[in-house]
N, C-alpha and C. Protein backbone atom coordinates (compact mmCIF):
# COMPACT_ATOMS: atom_id res chain seq x y z
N UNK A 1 -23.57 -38.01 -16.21
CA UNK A 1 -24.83 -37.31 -16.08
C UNK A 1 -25.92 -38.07 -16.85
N UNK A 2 -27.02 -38.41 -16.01
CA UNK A 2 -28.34 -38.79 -16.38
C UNK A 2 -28.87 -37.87 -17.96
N UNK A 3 -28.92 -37.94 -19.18
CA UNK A 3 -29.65 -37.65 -20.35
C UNK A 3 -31.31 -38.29 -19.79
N UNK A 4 -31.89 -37.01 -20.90
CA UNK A 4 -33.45 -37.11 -20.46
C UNK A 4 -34.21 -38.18 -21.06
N UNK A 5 -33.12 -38.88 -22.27
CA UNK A 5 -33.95 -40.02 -22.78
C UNK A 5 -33.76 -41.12 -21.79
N UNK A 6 -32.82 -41.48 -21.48
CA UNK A 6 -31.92 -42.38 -20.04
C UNK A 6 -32.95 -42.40 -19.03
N UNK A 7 -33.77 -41.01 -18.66
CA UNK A 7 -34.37 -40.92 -17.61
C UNK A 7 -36.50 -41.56 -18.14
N UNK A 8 -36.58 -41.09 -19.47
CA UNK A 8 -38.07 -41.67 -20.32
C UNK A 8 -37.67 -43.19 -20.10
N UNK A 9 -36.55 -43.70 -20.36
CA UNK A 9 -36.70 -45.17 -20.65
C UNK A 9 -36.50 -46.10 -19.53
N UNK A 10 -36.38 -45.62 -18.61
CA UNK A 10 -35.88 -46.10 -16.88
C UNK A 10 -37.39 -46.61 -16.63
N UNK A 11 -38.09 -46.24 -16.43
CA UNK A 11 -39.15 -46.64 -15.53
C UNK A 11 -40.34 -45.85 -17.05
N UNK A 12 -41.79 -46.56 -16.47
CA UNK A 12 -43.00 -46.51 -17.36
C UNK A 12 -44.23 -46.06 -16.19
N UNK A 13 -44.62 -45.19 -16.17
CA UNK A 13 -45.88 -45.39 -15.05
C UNK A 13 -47.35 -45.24 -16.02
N UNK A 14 -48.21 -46.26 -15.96
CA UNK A 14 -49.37 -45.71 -16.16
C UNK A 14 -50.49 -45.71 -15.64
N UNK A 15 -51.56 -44.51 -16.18
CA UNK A 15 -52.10 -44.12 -15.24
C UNK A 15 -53.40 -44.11 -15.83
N UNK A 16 -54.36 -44.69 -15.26
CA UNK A 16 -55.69 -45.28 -16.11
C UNK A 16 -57.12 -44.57 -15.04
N UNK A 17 -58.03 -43.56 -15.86
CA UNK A 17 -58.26 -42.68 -15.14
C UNK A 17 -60.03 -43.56 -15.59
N UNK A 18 -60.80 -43.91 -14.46
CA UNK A 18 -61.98 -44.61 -14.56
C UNK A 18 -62.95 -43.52 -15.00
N UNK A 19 -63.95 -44.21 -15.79
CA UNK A 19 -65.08 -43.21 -16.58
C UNK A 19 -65.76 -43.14 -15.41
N UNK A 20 -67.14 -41.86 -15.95
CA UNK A 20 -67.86 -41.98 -14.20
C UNK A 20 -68.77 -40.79 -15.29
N UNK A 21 -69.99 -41.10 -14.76
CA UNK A 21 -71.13 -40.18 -15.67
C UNK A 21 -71.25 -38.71 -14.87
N UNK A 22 -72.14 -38.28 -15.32
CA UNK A 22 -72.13 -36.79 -14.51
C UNK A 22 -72.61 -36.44 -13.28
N UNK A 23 -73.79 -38.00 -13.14
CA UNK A 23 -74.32 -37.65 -11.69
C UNK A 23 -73.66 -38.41 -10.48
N UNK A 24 -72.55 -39.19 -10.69
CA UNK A 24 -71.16 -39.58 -10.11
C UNK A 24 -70.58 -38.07 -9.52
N UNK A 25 -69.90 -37.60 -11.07
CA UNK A 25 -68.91 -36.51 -10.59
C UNK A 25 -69.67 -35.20 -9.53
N UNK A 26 -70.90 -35.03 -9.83
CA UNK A 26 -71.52 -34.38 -8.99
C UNK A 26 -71.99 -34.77 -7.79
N UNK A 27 -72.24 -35.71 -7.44
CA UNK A 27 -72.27 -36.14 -6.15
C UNK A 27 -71.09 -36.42 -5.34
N UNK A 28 -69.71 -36.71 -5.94
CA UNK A 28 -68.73 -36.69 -4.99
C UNK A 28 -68.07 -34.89 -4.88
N UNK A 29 -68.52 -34.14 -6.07
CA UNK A 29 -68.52 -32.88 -5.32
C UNK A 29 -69.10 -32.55 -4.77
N UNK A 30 -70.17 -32.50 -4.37
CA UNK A 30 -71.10 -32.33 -3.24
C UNK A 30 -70.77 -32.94 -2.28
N UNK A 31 -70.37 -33.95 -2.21
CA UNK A 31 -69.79 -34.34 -0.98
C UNK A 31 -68.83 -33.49 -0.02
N UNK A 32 -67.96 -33.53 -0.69
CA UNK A 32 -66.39 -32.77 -0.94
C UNK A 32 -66.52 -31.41 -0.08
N UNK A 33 -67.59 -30.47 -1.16
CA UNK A 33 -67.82 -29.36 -0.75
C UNK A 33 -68.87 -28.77 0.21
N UNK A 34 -69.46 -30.05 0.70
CA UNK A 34 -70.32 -30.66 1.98
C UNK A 34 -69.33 -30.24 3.05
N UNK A 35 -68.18 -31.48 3.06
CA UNK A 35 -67.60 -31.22 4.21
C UNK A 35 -66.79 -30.13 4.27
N UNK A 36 -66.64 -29.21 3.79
CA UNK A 36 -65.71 -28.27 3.34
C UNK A 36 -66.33 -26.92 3.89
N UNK A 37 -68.06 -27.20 3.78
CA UNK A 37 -69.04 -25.90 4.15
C UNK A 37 -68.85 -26.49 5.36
N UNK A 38 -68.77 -27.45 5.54
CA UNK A 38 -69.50 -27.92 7.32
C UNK A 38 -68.52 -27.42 8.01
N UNK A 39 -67.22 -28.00 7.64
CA UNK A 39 -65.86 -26.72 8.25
C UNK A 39 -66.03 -25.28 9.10
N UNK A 40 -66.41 -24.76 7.58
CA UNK A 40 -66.15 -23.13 7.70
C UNK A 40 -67.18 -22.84 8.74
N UNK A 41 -68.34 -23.83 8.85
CA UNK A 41 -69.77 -23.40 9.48
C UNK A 41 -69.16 -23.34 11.23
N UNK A 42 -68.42 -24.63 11.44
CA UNK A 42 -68.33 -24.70 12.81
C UNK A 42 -67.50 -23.57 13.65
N UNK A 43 -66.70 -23.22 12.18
CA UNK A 43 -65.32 -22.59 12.85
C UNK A 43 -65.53 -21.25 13.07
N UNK A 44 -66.92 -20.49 12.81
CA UNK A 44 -66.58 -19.30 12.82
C UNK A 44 -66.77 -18.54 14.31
N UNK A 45 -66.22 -17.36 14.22
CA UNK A 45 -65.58 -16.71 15.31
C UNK A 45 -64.72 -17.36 16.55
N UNK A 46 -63.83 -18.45 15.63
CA UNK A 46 -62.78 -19.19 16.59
C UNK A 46 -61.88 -19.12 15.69
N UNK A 47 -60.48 -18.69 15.98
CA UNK A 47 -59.41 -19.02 14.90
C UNK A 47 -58.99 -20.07 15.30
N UNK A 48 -59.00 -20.84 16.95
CA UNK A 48 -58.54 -22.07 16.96
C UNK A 48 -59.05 -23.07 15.93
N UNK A 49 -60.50 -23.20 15.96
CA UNK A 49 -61.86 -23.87 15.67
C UNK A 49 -61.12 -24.07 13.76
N UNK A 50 -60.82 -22.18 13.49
CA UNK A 50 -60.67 -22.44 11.60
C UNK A 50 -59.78 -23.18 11.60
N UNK A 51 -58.24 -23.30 12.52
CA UNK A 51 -57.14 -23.55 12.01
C UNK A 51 -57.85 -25.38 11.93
N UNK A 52 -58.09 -25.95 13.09
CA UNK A 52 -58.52 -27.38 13.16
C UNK A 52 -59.14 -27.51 11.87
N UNK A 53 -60.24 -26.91 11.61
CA UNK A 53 -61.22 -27.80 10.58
C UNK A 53 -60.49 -27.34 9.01
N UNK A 54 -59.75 -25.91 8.77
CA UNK A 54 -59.04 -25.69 7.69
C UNK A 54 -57.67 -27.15 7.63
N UNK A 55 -56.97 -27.27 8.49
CA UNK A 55 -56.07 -28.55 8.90
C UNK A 55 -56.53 -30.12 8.84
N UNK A 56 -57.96 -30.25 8.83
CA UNK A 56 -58.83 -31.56 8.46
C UNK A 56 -58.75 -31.57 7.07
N UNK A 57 -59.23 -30.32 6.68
CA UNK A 57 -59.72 -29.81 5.03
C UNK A 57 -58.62 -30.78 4.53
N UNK A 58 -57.34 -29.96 4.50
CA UNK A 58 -56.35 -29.69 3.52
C UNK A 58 -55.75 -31.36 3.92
N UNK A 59 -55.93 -32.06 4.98
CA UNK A 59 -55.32 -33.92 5.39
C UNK A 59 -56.18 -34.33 4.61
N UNK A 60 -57.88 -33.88 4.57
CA UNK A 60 -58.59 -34.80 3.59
C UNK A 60 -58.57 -34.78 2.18
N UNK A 61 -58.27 -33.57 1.87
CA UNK A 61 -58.06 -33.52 0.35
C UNK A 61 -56.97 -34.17 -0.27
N UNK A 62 -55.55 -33.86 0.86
CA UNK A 62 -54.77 -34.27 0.16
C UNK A 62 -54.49 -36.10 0.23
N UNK A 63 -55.45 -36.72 1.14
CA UNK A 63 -55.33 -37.77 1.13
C UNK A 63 -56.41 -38.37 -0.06
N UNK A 64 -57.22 -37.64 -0.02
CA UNK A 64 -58.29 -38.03 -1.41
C UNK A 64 -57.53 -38.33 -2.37
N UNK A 65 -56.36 -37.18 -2.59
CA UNK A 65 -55.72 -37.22 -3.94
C UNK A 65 -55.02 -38.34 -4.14
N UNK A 66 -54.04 -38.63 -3.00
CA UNK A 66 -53.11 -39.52 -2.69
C UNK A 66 -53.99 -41.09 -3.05
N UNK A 67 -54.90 -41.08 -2.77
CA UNK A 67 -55.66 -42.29 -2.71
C UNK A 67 -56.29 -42.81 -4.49
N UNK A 68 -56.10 -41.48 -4.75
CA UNK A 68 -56.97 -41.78 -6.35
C UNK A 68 -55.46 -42.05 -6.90
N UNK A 69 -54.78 -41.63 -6.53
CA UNK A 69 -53.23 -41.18 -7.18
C UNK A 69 -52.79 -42.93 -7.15
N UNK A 70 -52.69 -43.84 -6.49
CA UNK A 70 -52.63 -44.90 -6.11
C UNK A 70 -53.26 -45.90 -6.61
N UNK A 71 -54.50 -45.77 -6.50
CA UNK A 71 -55.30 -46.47 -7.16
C UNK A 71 -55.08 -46.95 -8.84
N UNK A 72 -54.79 -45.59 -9.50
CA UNK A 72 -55.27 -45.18 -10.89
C UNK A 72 -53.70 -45.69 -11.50
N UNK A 73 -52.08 -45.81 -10.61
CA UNK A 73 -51.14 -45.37 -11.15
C UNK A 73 -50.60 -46.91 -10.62
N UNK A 74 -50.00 -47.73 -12.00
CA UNK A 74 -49.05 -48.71 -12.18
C UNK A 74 -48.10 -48.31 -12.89
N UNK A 75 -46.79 -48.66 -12.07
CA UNK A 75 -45.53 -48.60 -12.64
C UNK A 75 -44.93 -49.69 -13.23
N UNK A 76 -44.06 -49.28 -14.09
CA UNK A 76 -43.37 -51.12 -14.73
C UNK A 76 -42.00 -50.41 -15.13
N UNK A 77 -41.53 -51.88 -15.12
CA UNK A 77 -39.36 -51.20 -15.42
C UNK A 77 -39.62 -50.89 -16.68
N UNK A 78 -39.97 -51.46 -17.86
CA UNK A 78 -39.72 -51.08 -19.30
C UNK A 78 -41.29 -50.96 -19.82
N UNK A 79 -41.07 -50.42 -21.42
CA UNK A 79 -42.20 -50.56 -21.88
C UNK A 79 -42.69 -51.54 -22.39
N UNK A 80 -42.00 -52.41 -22.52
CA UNK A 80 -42.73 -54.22 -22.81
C UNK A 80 -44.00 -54.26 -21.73
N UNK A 81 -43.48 -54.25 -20.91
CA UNK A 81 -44.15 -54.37 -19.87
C UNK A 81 -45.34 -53.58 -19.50
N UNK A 82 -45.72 -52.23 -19.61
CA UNK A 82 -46.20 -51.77 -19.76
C UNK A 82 -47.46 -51.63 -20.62
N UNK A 83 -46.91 -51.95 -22.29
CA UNK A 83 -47.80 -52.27 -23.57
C UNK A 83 -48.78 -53.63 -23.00
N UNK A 84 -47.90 -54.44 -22.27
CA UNK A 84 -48.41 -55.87 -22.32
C UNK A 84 -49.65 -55.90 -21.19
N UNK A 85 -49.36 -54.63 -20.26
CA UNK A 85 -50.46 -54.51 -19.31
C UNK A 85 -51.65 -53.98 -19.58
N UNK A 86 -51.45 -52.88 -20.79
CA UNK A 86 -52.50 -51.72 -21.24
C UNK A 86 -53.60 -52.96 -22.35
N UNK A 87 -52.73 -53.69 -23.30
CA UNK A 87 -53.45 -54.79 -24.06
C UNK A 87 -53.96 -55.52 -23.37
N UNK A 88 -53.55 -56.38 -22.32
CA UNK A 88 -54.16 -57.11 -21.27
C UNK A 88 -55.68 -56.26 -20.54
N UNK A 89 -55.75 -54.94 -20.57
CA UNK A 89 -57.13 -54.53 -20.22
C UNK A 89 -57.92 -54.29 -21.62
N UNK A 90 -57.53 -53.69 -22.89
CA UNK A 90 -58.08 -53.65 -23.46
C UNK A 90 -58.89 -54.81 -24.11
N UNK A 91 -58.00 -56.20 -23.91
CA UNK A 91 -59.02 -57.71 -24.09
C UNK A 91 -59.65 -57.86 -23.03
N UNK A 92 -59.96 -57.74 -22.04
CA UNK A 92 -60.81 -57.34 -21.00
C UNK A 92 -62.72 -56.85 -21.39
């Protein structure tokens, strides 16, 4: 049986989350919740219409995530490896 330290020392992922000022984070919510109103706007009094644009919603979000998730996340076998990547940006 796999022990939980066995399982910490197997693999390292890190995950480096980019700064972004306030009128960044507010404009990609606005975006976001742009297309999200534009949805609900088209769909009403169609449940076909909600299920489609609720079914866009929930592919785009979750691909948003998937995409930042990717971006932001390097894995390495050990933590040598890892340390040596995080120092390598911090001399950067």
């Amino acid at each position: 049986m796999t022990t939980l330290n066995e399982m910490a020392n197997s693999k390292v992922t890190v995950i480096i989350k980019t700064k972004e000022n306030i009128l960044q984070s507010f404009f990609k919510g606005l975006v976001t919740f742009s297309f999200l109103a534009f949805c609900i706007y088209i769909s009403q009094g169609s449940t076909w219409w909600t299920f489609i644009t609720g079914s866009m919603f929930l592919i785009y979000s979750l691909a948003k995530v998937g995409n930042v998730i990717n971006k932001a996340a390097n894995v390495f076998d050990n933590k040598k490896d890892a340390i040596a990547y995080i120092e390598e940006l911090s001399n950067e």
